[in-house]
N, C-alpha and C. Protein backbone atom coordinates (compact mmCIF):
# COMPACT_ATOMS: atom_id res chain seq x y z
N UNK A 1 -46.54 -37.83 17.27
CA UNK A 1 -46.58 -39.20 17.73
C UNK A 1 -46.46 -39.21 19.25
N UNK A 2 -47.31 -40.11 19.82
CA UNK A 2 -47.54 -40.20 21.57
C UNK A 2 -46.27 -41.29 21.98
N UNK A 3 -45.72 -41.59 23.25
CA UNK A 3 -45.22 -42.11 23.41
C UNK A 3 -45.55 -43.47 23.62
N UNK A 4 -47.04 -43.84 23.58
CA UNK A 4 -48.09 -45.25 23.94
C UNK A 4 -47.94 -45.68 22.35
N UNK A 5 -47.46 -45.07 21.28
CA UNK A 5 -47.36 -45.67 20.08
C UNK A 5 -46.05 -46.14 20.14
N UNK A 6 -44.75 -45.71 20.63
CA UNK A 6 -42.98 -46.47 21.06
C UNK A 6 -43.40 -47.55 21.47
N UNK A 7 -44.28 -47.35 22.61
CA UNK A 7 -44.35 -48.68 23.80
C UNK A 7 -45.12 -49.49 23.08
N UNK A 8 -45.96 -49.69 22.02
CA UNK A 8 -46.66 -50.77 21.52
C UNK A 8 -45.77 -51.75 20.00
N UNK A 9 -44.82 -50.56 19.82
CA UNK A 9 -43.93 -51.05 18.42
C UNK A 9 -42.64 -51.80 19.12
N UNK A 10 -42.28 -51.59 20.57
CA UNK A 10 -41.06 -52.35 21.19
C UNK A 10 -41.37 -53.90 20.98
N UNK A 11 -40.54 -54.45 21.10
CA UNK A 11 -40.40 -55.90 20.80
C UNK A 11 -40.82 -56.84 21.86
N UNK A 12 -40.52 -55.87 23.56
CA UNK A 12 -41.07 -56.56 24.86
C UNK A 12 -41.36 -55.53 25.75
N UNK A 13 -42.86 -55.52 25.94
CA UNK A 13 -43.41 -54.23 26.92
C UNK A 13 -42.41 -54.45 28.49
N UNK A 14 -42.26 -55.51 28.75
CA UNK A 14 -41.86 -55.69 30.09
C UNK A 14 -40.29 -54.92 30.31
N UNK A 15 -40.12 -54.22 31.61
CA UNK A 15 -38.78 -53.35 31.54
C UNK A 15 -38.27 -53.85 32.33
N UNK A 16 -36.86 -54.03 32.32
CA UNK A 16 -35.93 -54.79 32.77
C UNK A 16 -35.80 -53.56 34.20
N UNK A 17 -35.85 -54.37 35.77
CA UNK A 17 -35.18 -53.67 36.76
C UNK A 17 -34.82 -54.52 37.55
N UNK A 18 -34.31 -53.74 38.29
CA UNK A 18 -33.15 -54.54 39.70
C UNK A 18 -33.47 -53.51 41.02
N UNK A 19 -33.52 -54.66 42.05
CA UNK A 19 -33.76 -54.01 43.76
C UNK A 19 -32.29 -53.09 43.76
N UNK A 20 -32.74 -52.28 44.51
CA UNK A 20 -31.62 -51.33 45.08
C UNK A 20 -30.80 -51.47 45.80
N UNK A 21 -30.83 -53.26 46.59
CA UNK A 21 -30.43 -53.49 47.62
C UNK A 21 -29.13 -54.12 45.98
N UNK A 22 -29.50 -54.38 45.34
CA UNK A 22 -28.18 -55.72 44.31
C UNK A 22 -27.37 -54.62 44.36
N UNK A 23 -26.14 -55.84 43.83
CA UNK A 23 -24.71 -54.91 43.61
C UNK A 23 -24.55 -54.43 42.19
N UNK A 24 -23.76 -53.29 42.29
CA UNK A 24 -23.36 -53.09 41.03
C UNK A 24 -22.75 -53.51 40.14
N UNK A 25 -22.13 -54.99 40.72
CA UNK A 25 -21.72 -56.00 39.92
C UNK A 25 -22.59 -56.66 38.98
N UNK A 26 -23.96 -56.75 39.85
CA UNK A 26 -25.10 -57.22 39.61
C UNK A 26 -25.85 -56.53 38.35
N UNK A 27 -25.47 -55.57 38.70
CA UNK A 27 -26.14 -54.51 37.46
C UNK A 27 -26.00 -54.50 36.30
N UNK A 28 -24.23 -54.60 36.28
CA UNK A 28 -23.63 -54.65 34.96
C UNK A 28 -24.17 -55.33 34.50
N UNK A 29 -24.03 -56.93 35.12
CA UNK A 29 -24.04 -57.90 34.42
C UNK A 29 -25.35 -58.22 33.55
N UNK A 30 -26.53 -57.47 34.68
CA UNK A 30 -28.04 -57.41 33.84
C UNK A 30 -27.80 -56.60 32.53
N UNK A 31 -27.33 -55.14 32.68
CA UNK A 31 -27.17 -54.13 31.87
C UNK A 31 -26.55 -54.86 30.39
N UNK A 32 -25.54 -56.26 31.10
CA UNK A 32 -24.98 -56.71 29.27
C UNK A 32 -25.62 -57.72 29.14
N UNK A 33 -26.21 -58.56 29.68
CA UNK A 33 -26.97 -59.68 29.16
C UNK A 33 -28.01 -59.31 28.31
N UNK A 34 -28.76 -57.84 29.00
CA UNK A 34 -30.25 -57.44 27.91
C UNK A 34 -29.54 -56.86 27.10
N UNK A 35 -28.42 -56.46 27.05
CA UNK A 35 -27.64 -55.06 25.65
C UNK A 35 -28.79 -53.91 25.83
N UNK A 36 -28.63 -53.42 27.05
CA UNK A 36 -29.50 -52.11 27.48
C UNK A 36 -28.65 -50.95 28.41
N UNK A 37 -28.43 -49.54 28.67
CA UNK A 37 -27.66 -48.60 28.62
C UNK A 37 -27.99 -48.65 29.86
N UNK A 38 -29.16 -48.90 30.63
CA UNK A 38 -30.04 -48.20 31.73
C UNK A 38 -30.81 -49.48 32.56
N UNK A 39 -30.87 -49.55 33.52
CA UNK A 39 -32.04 -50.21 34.08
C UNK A 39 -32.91 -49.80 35.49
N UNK A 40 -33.91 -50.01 35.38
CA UNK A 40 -34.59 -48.79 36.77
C UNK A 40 -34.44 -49.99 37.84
N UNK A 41 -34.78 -49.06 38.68
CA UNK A 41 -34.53 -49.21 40.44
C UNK A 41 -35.80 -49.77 41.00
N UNK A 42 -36.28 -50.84 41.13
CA UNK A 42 -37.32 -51.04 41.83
C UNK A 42 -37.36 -52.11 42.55
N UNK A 43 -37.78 -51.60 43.82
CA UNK A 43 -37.57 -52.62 45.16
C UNK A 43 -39.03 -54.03 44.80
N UNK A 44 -39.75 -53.20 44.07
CA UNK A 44 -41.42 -54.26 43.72
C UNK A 44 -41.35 -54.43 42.34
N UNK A 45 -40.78 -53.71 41.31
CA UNK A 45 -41.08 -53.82 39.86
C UNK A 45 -41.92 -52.78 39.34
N UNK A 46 -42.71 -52.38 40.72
CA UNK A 46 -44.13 -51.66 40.23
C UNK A 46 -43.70 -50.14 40.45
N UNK A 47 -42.88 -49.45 41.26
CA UNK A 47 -42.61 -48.20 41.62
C UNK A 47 -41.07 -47.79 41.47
N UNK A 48 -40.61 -46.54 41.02
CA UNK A 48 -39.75 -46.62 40.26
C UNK A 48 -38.89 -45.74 41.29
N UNK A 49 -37.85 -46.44 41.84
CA UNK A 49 -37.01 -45.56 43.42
C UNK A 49 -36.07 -44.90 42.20
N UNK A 50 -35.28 -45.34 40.88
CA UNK A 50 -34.48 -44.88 40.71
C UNK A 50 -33.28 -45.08 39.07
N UNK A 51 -32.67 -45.20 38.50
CA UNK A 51 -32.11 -45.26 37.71
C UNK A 51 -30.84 -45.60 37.62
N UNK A 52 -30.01 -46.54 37.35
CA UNK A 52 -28.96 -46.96 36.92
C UNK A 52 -28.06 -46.89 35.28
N UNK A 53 -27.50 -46.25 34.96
CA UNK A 53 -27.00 -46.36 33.66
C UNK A 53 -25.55 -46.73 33.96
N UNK A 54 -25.06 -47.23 32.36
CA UNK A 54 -23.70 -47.49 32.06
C UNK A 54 -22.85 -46.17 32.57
N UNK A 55 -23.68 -45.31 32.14
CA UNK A 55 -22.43 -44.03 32.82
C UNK A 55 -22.14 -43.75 33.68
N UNK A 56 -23.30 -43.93 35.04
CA UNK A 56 -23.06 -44.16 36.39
C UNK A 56 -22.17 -44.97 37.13
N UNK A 57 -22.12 -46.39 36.31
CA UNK A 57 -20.88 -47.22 36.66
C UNK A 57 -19.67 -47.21 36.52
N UNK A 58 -19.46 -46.33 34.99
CA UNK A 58 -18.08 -46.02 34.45
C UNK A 58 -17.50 -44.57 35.62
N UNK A 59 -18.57 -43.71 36.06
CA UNK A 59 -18.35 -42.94 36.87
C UNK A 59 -17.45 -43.29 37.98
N UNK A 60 -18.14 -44.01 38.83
CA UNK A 60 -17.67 -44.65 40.26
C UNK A 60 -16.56 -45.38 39.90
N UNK A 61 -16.34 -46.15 38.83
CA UNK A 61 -15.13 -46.39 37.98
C UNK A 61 -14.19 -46.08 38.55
N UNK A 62 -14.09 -45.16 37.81
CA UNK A 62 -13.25 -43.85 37.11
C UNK A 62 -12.69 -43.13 39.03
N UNK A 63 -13.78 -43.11 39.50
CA UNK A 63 -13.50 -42.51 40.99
C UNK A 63 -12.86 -43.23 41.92
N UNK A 64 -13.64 -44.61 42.22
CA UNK A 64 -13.09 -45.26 43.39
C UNK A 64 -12.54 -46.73 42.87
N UNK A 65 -12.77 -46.97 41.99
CA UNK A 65 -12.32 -48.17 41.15
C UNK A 65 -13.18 -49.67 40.92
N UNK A 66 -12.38 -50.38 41.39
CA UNK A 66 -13.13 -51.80 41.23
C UNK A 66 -13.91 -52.36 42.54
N UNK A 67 -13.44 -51.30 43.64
CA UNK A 67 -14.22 -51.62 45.21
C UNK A 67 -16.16 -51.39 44.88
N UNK A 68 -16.18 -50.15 43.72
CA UNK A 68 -17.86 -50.15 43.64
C UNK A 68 -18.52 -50.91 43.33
N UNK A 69 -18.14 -52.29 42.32
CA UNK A 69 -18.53 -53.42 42.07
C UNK A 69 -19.24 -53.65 43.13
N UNK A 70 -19.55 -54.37 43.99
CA UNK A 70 -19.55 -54.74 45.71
C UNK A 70 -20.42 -53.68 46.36
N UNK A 71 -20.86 -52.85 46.09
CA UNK A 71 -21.99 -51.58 47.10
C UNK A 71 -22.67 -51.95 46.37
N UNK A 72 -24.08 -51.63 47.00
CA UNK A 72 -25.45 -51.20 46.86
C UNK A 72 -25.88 -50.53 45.59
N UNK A 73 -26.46 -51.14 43.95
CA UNK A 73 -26.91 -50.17 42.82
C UNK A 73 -27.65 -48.54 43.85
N UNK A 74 -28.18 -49.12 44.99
CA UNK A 74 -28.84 -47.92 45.64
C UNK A 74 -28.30 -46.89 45.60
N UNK A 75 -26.74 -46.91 46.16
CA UNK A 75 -25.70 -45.89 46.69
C UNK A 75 -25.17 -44.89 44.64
N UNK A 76 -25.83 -45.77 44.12
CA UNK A 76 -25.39 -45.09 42.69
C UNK A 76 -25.91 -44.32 41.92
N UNK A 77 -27.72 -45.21 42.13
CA UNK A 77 -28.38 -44.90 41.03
C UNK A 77 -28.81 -43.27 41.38
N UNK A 78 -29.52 -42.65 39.86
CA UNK A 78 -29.92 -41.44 40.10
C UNK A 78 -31.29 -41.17 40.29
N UNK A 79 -31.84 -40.61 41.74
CA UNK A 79 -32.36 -40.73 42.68
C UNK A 79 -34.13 -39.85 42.50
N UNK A 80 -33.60 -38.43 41.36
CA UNK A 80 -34.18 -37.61 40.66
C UNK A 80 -34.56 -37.94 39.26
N UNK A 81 -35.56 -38.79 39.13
CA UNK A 81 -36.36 -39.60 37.92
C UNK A 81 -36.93 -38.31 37.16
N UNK A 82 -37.04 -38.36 36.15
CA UNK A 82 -37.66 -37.28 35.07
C UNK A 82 -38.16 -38.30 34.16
N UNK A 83 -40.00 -38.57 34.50
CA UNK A 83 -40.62 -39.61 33.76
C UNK A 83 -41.51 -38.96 32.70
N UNK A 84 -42.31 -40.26 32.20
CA UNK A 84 -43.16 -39.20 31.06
C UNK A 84 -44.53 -40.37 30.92
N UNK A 85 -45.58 -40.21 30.66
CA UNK A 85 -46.54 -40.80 30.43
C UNK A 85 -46.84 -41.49 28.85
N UNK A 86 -47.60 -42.18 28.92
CA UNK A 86 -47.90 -42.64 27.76
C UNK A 86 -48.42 -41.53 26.87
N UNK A 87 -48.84 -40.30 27.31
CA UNK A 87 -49.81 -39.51 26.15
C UNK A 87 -48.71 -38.33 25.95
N UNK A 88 -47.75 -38.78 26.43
CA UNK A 88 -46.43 -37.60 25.95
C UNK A 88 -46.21 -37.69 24.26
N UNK A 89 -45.75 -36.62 23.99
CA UNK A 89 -45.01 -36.92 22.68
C UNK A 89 -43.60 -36.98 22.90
N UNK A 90 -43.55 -37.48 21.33
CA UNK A 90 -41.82 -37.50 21.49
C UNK A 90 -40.67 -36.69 21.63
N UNK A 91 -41.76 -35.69 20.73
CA UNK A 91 -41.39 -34.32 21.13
C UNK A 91 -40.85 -33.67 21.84
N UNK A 92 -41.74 -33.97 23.00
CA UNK A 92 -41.69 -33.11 24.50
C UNK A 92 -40.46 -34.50 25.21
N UNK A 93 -40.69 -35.55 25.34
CA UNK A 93 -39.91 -36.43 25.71
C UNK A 93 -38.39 -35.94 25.44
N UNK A 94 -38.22 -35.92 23.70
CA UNK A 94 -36.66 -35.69 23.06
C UNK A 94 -36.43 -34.77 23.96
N UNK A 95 -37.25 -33.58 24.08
CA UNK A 95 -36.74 -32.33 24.45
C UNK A 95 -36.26 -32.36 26.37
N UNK A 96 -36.69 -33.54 26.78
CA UNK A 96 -37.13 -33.23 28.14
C UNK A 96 -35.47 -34.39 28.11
N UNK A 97 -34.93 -34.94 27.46
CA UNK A 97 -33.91 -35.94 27.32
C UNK A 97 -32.55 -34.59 27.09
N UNK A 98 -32.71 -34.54 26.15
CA UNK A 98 -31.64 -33.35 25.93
C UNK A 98 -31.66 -32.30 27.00
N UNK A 99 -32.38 -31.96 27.44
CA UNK A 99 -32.17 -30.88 28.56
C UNK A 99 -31.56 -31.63 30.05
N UNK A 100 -31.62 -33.01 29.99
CA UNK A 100 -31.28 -33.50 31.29
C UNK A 100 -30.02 -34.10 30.74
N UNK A 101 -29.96 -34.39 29.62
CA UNK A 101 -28.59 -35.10 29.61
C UNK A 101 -28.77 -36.68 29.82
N UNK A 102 -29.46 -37.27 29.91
CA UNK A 102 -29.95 -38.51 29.62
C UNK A 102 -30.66 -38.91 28.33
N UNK A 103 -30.58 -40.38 28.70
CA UNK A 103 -30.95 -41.27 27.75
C UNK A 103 -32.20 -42.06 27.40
N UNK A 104 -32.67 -42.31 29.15
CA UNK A 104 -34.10 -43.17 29.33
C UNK A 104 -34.45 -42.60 30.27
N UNK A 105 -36.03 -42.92 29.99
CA UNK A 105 -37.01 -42.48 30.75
C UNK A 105 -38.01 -43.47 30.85
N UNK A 106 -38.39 -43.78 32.11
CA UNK A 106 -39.06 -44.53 32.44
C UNK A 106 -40.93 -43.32 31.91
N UNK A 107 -42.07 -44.56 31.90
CA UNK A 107 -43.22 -44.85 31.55
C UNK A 107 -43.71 -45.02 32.82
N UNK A 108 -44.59 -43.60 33.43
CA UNK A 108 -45.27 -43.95 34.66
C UNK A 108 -46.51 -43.55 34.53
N UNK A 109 -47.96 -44.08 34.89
CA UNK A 109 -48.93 -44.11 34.74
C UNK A 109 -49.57 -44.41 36.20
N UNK A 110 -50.00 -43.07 36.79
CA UNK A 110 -50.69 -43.14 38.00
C UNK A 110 -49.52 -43.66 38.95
N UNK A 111 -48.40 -43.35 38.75
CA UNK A 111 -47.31 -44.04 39.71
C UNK A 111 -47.09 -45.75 39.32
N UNK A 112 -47.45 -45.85 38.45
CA UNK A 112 -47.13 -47.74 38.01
C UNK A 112 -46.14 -47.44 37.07
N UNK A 113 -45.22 -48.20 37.09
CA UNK A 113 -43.89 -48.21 35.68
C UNK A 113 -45.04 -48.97 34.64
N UNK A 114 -45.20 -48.80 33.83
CA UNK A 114 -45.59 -49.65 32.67
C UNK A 114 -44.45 -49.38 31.64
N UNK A 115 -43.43 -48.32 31.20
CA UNK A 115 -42.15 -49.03 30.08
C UNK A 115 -41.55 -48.16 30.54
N UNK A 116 -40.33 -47.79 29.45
CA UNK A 116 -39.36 -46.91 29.34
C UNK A 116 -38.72 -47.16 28.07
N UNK A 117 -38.55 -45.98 27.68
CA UNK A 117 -38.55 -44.98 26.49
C UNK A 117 -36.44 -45.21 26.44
N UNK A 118 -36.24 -45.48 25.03
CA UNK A 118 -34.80 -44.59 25.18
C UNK A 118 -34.79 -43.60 23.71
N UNK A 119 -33.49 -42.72 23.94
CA UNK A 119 -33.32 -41.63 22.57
C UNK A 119 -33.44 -42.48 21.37
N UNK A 120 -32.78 -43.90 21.16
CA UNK A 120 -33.08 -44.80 20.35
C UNK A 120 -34.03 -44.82 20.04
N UNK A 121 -34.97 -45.31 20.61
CA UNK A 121 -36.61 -45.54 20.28
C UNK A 121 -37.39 -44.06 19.78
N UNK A 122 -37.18 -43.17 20.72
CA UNK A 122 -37.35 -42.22 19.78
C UNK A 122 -36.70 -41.69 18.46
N UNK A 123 -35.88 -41.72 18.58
CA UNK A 123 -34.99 -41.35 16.74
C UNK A 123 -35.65 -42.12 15.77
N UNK A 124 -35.85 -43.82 16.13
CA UNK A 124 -36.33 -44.66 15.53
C UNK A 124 -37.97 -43.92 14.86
N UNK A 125 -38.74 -43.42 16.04
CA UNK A 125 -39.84 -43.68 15.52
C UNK A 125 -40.18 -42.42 14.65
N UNK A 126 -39.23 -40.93 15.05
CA UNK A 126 -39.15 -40.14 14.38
C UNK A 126 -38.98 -40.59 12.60
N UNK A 127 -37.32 -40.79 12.69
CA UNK A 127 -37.46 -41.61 11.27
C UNK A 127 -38.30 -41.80 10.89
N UNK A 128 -39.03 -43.01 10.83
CA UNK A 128 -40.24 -43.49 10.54
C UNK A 128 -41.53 -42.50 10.35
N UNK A 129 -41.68 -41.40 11.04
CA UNK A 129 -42.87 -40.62 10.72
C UNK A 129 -42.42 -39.88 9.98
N UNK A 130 -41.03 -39.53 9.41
CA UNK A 130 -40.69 -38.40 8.73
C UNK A 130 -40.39 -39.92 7.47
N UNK A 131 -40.11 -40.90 6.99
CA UNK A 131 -40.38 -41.13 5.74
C UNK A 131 -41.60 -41.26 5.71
N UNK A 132 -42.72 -41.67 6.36
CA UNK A 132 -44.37 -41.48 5.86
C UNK A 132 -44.49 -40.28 5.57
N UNK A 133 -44.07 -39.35 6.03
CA UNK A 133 -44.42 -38.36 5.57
C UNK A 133 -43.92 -37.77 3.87
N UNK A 134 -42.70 -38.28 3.79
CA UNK A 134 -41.48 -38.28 2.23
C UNK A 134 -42.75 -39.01 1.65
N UNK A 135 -42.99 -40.34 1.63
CA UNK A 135 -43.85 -40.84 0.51
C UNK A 135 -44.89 -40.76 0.42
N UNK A 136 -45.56 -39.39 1.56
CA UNK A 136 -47.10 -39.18 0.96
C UNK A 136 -46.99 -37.79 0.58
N UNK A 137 -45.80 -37.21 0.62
CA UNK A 137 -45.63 -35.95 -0.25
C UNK A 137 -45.63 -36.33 -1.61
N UNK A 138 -44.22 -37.19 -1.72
CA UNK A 138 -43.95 -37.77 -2.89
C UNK A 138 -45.40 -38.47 -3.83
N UNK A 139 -46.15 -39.14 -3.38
CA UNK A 139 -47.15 -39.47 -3.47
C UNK A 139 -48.11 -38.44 -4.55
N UNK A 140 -48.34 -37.36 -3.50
CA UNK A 140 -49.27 -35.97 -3.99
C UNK A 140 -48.54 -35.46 -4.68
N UNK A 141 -47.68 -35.16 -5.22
CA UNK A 141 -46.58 -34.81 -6.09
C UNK A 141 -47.09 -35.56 -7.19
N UNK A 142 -46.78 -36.79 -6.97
CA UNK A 142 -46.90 -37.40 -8.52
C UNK A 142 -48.01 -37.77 -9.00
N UNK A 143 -49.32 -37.28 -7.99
CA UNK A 143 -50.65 -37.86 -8.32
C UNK A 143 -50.90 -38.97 -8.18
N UNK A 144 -50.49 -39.68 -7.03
CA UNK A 144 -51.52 -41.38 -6.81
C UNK A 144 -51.90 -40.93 -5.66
């Protein structure tokens, strides 16, 4: 399965981002209004400077406290994007997720964001190809 088959079964192609210049107050608050882990970095919408997750915030947290609220998502987000195209599989995606230790991956096409992918969406669609696959075994098994 390609990853242009995730991006057509999501519920809203459009991906939620925020300028680099907003605060990380700002972030959160996007991050809980959509109930999303991650949101990318883009100063236009169209080019992708960067990445923000829940863990990044709990990080700076955890470090400097409630003063990070108030800086720049810029000064946070992670800076080193590991994207994937629409003609990826999930495959290579899962695998390219687990080796980084992340969660989402942005959808870049010729340098344009068009989506982003999370482990969710993939597990999801896995599932799904592995029972088509159960009931057309099952299927040839029982002769229909």
């Amino acid at each position: 399965m390609l990853v242009q088959t995730i991006l057509k079964s999501k519920d809203s192609a459009d991906v939620v981002t925020i300028r680099s210049d907003a605060s990380v107050a700002e972030a959160a608050k996007l991050l809980a209004e959509n109930h999303i882990g991650g949101v990318v970095v883009s100063d236009d919408g169209i080019h992708v400077q960067g990445i923000l997750s829940e863990r990044d915030i709990v990080r700076e947290l955890a470090k400097v406290g409630s003063g990070c609220l108030v800086n720049n998502v810029g000064s946070y987000m992670t800076r080193k994007i590991v994207t994937c195209t629409s003609q990826c599989s999930v495959e290579e995606v899962m695998q390219r997720m687990t080796d980084g230790r992340f969660r989402h991956m942005p959808v870049v096409e010729e340098g344009t964001l068009v989506g982003i992918v999370t482990i969710g969406d993939l597990v999801k669609a896995q599932l799904s190809e592995l029972a088509m696959e159960k009931n057309a075994l099952e299927g040839m098994i029982m002769g229909h």
